[in-house]
Structures are given as structure tokens and as C-alpha cells.
N, C-alpha and C. Protein backbone atom coordinates (compact mmCIF):
# COMPACT_ATOMS: atom_id res chain seq x y z
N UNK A 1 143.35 160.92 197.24
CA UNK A 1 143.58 159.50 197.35
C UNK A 1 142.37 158.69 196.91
N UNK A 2 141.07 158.98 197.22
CA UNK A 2 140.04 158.70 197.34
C UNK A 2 139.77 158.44 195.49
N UNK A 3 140.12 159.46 194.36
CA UNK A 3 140.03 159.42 193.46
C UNK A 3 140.88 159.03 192.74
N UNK A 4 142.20 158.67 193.27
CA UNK A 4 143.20 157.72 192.47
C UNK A 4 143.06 156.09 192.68
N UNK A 5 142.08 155.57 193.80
CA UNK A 5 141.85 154.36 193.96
C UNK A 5 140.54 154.14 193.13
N UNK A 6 139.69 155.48 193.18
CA UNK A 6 138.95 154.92 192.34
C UNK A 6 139.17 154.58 190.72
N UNK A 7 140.02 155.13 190.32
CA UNK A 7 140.72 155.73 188.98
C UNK A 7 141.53 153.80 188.69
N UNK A 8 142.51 153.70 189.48
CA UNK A 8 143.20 152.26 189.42
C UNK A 8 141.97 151.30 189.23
N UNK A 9 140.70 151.16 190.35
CA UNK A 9 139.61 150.32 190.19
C UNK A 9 139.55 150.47 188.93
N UNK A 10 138.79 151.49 187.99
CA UNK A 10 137.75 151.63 186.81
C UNK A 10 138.89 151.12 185.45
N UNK A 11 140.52 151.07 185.99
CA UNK A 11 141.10 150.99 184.98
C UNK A 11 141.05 149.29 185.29
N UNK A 12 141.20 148.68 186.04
CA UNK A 12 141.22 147.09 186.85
C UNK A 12 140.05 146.54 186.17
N UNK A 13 138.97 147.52 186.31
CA UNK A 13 137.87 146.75 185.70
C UNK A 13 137.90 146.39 184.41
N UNK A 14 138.07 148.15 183.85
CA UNK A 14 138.36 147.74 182.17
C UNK A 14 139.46 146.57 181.34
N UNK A 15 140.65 146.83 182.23
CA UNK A 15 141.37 145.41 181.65
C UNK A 15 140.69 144.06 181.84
N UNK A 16 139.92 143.83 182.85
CA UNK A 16 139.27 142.48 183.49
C UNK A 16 138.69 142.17 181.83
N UNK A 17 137.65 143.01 181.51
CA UNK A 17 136.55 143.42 180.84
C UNK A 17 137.38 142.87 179.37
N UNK A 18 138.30 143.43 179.08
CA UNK A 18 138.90 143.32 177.63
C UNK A 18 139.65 141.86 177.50
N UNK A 19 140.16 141.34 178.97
CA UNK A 19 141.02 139.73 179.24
C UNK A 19 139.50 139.05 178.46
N UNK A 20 138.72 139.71 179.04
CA UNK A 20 136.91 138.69 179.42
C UNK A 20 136.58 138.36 177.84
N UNK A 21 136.48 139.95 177.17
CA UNK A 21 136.36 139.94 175.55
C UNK A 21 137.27 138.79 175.06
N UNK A 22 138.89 139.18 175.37
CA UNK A 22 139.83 138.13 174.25
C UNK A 22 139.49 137.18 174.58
N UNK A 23 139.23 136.33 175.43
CA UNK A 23 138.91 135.31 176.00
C UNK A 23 137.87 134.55 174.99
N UNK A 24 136.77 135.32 174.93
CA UNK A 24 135.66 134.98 173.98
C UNK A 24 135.87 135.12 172.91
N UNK A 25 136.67 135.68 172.12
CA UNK A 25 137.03 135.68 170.93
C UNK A 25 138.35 134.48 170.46
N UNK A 26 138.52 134.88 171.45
CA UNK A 26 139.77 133.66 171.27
C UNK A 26 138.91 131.63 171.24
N UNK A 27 138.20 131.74 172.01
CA UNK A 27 137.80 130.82 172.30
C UNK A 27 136.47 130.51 170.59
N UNK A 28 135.99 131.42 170.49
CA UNK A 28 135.43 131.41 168.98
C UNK A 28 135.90 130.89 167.57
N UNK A 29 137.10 131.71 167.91
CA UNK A 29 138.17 131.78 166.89
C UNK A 29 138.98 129.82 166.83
N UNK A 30 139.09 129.50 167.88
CA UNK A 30 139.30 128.30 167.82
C UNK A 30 137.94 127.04 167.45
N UNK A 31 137.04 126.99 167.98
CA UNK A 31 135.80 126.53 167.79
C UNK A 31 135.47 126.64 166.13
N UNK A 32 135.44 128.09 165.53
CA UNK A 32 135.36 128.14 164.14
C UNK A 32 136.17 128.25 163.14
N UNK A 33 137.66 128.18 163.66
CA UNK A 33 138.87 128.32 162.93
C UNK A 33 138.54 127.26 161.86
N UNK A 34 138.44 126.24 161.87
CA UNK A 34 138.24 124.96 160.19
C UNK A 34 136.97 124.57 160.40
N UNK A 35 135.84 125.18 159.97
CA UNK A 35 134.47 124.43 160.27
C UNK A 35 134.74 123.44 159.36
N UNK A 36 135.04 123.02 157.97
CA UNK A 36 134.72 122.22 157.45
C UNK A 36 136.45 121.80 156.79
N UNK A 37 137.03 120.96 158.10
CA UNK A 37 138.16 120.54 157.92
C UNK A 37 138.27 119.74 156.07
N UNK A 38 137.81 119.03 156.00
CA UNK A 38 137.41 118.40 154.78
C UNK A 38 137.63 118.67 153.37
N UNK A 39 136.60 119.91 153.61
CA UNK A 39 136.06 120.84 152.34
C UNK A 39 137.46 121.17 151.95
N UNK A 40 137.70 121.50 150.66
CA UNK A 40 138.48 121.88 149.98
C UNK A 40 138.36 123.38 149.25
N UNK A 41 139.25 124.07 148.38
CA UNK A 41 139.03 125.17 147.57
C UNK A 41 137.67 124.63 146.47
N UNK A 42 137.51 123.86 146.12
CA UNK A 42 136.72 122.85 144.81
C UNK A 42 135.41 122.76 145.38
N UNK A 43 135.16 122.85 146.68
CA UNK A 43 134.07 122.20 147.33
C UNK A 43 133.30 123.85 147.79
N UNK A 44 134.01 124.79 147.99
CA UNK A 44 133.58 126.08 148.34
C UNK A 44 133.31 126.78 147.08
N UNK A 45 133.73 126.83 146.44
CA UNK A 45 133.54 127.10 145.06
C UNK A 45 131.90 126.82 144.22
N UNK A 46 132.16 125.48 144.39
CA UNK A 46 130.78 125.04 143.90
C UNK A 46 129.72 125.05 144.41
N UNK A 47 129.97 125.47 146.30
CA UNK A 47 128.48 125.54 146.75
C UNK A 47 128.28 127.48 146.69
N UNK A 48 129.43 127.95 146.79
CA UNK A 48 129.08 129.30 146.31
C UNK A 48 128.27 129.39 144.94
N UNK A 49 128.92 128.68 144.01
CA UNK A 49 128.29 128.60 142.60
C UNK A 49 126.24 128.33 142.55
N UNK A 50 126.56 127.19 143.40
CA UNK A 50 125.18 127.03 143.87
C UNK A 50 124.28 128.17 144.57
N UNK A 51 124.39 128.96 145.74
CA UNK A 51 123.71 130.17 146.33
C UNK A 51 124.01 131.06 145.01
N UNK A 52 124.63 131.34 143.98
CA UNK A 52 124.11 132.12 143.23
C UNK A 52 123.18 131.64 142.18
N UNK A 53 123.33 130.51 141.82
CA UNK A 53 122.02 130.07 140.60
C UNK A 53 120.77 130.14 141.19
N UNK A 54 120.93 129.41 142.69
CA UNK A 54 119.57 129.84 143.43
C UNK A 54 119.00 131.25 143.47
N UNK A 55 119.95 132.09 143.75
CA UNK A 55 119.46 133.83 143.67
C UNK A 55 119.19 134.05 142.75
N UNK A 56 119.63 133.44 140.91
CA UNK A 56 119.40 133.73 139.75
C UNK A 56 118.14 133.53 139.63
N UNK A 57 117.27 132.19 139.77
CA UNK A 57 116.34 131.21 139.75
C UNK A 57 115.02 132.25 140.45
N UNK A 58 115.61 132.75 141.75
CA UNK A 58 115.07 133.21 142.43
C UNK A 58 114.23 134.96 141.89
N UNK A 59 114.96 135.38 141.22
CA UNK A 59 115.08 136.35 140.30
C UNK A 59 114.36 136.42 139.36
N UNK A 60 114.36 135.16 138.68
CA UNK A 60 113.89 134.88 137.64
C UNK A 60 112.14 134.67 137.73
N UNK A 61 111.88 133.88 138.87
CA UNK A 61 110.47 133.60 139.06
C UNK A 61 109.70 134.41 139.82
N UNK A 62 110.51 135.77 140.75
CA UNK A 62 110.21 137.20 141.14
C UNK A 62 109.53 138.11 140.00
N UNK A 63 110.71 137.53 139.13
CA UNK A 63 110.30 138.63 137.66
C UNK A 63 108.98 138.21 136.85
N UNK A 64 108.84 137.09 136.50
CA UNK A 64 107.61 136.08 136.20
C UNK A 64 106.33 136.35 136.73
N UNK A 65 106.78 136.33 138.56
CA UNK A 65 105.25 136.53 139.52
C UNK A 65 104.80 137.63 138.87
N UNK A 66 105.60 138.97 138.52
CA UNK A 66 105.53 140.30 139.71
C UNK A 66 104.87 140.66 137.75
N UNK A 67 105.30 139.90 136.44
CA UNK A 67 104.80 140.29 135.07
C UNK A 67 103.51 139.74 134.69
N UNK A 68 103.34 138.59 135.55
CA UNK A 68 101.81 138.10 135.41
C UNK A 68 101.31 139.15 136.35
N UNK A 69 101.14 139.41 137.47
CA UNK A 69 100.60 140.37 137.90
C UNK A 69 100.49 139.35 139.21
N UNK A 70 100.57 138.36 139.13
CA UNK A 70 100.48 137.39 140.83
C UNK A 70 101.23 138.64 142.30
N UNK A 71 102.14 139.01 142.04
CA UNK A 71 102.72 139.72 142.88
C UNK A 71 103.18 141.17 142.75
N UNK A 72 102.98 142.13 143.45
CA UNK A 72 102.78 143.09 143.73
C UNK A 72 103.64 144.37 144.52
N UNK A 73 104.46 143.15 144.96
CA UNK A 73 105.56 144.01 145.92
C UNK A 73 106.94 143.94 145.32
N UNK A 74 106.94 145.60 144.62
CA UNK A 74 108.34 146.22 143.80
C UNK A 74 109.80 146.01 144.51
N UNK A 75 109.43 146.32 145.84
CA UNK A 75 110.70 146.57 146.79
C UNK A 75 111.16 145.39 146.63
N UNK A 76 110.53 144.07 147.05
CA UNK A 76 110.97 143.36 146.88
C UNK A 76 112.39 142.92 145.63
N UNK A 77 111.23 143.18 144.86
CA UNK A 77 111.49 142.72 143.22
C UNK A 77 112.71 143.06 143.37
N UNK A 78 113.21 144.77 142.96
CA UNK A 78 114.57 145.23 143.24
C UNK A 78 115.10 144.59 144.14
N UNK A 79 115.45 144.37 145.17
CA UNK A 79 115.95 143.90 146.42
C UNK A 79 116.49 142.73 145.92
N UNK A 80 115.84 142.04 145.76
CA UNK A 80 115.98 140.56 144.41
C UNK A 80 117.37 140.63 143.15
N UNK A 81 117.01 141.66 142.38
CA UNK A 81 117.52 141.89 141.00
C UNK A 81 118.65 142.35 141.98
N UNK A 82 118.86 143.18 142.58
CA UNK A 82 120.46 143.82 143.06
C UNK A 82 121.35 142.58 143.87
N UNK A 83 120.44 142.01 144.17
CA UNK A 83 121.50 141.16 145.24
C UNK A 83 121.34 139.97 144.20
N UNK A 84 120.94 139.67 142.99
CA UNK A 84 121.12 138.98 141.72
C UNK A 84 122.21 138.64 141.38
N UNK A 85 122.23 140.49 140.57
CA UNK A 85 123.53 141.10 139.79
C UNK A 85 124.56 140.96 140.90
N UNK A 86 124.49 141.79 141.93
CA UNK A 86 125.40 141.46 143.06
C UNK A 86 126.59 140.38 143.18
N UNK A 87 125.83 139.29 142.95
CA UNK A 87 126.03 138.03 143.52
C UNK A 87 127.21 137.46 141.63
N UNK A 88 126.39 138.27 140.86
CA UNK A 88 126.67 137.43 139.46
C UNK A 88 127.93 137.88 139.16
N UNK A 89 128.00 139.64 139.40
CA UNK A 89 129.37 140.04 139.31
C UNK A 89 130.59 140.26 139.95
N UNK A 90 130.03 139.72 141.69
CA UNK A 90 131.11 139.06 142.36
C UNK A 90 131.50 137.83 142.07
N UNK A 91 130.70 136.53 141.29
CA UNK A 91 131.30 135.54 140.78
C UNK A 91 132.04 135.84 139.06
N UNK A 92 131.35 136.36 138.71
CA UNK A 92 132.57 137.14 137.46
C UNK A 92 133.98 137.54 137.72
N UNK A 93 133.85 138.40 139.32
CA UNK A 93 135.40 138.74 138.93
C UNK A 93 135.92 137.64 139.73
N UNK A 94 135.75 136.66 140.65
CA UNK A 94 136.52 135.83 141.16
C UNK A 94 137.14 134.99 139.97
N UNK A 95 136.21 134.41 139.07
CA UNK A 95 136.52 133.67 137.94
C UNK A 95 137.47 134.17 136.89
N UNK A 96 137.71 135.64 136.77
CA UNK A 96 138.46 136.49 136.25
C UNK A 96 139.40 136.36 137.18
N UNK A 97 140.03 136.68 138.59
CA UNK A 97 140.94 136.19 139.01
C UNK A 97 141.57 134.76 139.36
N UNK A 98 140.70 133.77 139.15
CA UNK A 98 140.91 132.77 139.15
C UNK A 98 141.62 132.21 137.32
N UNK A 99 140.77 132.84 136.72
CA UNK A 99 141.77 132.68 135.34
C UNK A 99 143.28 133.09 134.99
N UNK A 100 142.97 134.46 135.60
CA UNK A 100 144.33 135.45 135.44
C UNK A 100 145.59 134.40 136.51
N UNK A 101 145.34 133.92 137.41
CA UNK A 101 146.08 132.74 138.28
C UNK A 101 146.51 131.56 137.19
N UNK A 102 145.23 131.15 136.96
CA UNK A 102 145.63 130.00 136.08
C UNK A 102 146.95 129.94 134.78
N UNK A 103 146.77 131.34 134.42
CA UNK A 103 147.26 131.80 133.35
C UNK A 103 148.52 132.20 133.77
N UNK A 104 149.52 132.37 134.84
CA UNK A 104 150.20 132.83 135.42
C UNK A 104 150.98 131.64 135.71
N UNK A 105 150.21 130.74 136.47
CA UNK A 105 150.84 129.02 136.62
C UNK A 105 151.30 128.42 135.71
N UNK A 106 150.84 128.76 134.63
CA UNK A 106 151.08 128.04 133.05
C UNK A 106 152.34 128.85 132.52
N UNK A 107 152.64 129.86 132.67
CA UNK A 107 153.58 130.37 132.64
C UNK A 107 155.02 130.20 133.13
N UNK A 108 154.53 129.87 133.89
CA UNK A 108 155.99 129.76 134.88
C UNK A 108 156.66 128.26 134.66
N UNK A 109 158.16 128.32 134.70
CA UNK A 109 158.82 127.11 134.11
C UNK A 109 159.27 126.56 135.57
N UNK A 110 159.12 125.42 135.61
CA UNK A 110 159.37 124.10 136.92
C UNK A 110 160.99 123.62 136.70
């Protein structure tokens, strides 16, 4: 008996525990569900567009420091160039699916 009450407790707790979790997630999930009621597809787009020219830029004057000899730290450098390219050929293929869409809309008769 002694170990089936304890057994019901530890299971009592764990549901408490998981209500406690959804609770907080739920409550998140509402709080951050539309941060930027406003913003549009047009408006996300272009500030994405933006964090990658910055990483380009960023890249660019890494590569500059590190050929004059001002800077010294390789890891970096790479670290830089991958999350560059990274960044350049995840906006490549969005724009590639964003064309292949476009091209699909134009297609279709109204």
C-alpha cells in the first residue's frame, strides 16, 4: 500500500509538473504569437536582406584586417566566411522559391 500511494503521489506530481510546463508555454506562445502585428511578408524580407549584407560587409572587412596583417585570429575569419556563405545561400534559395511561386501565380488563369 505504502508503495502504491507513493507511486499515485510521483505520478500527481509529474502531471502537476507538465499542467506547470503547458502553462508556460502556452502563456509564451500567446505573448509572442504576432510580435510585430504590423510587419508584413515585404518588411521581413528586407530586414532579413539587411542581417545578410551586414554579415557580407562583415566578411569583407575580416578578410581586409586579417590580409593587411592588422588581425590575426583565423578561427575567427572562417567562422565569419561560413556563416557568410551560410547566410548568402539560404537567401539564394528562398529567392529561388520565391521566384518559382511567382512563376506559378502567373500561370494560373482567374
Amino acid at each position: 500500500m505504502i508503495v502504491k500511494s507513493v507511486a499515485v503521489q510521483a505520478y500527481q506530481n509529474a502531471l502537476k509538473l507538465q499542467q506547470d510546463a503547458q502553462n508556460k508555454v502556452g502563456a509564451n506562445f500567446k505573448t509572442n504569437a504576432a510580435p510585430h502585428q504590423g510587419a508584413g511578408f515585404v518588411d521581413a524580407l528586407k530586414g532579413n536582406l539587411e542581417k545578410v549584407n551586414d554579415m557580407q560587409n562583415a566578411k569583407s572587412s575580416m578578410v581586409t584586417a586579417f590580409a593587411a596583417g592588422k588581425e590575426q585570429n583565423v578561427h575567427e575569419l572562417m567562422i565569419s566566411l561560413q556563416k557568410a556563405g551560410l547566410a548568402m545561400s539560404m537567401t539564394s534559395a528562398v529567392r529561388s522559391k520565391i521566384m518559382a511561386s511567382y512563376q506559378e501565380l502567373t500561370k494560373m488563369q482567374f
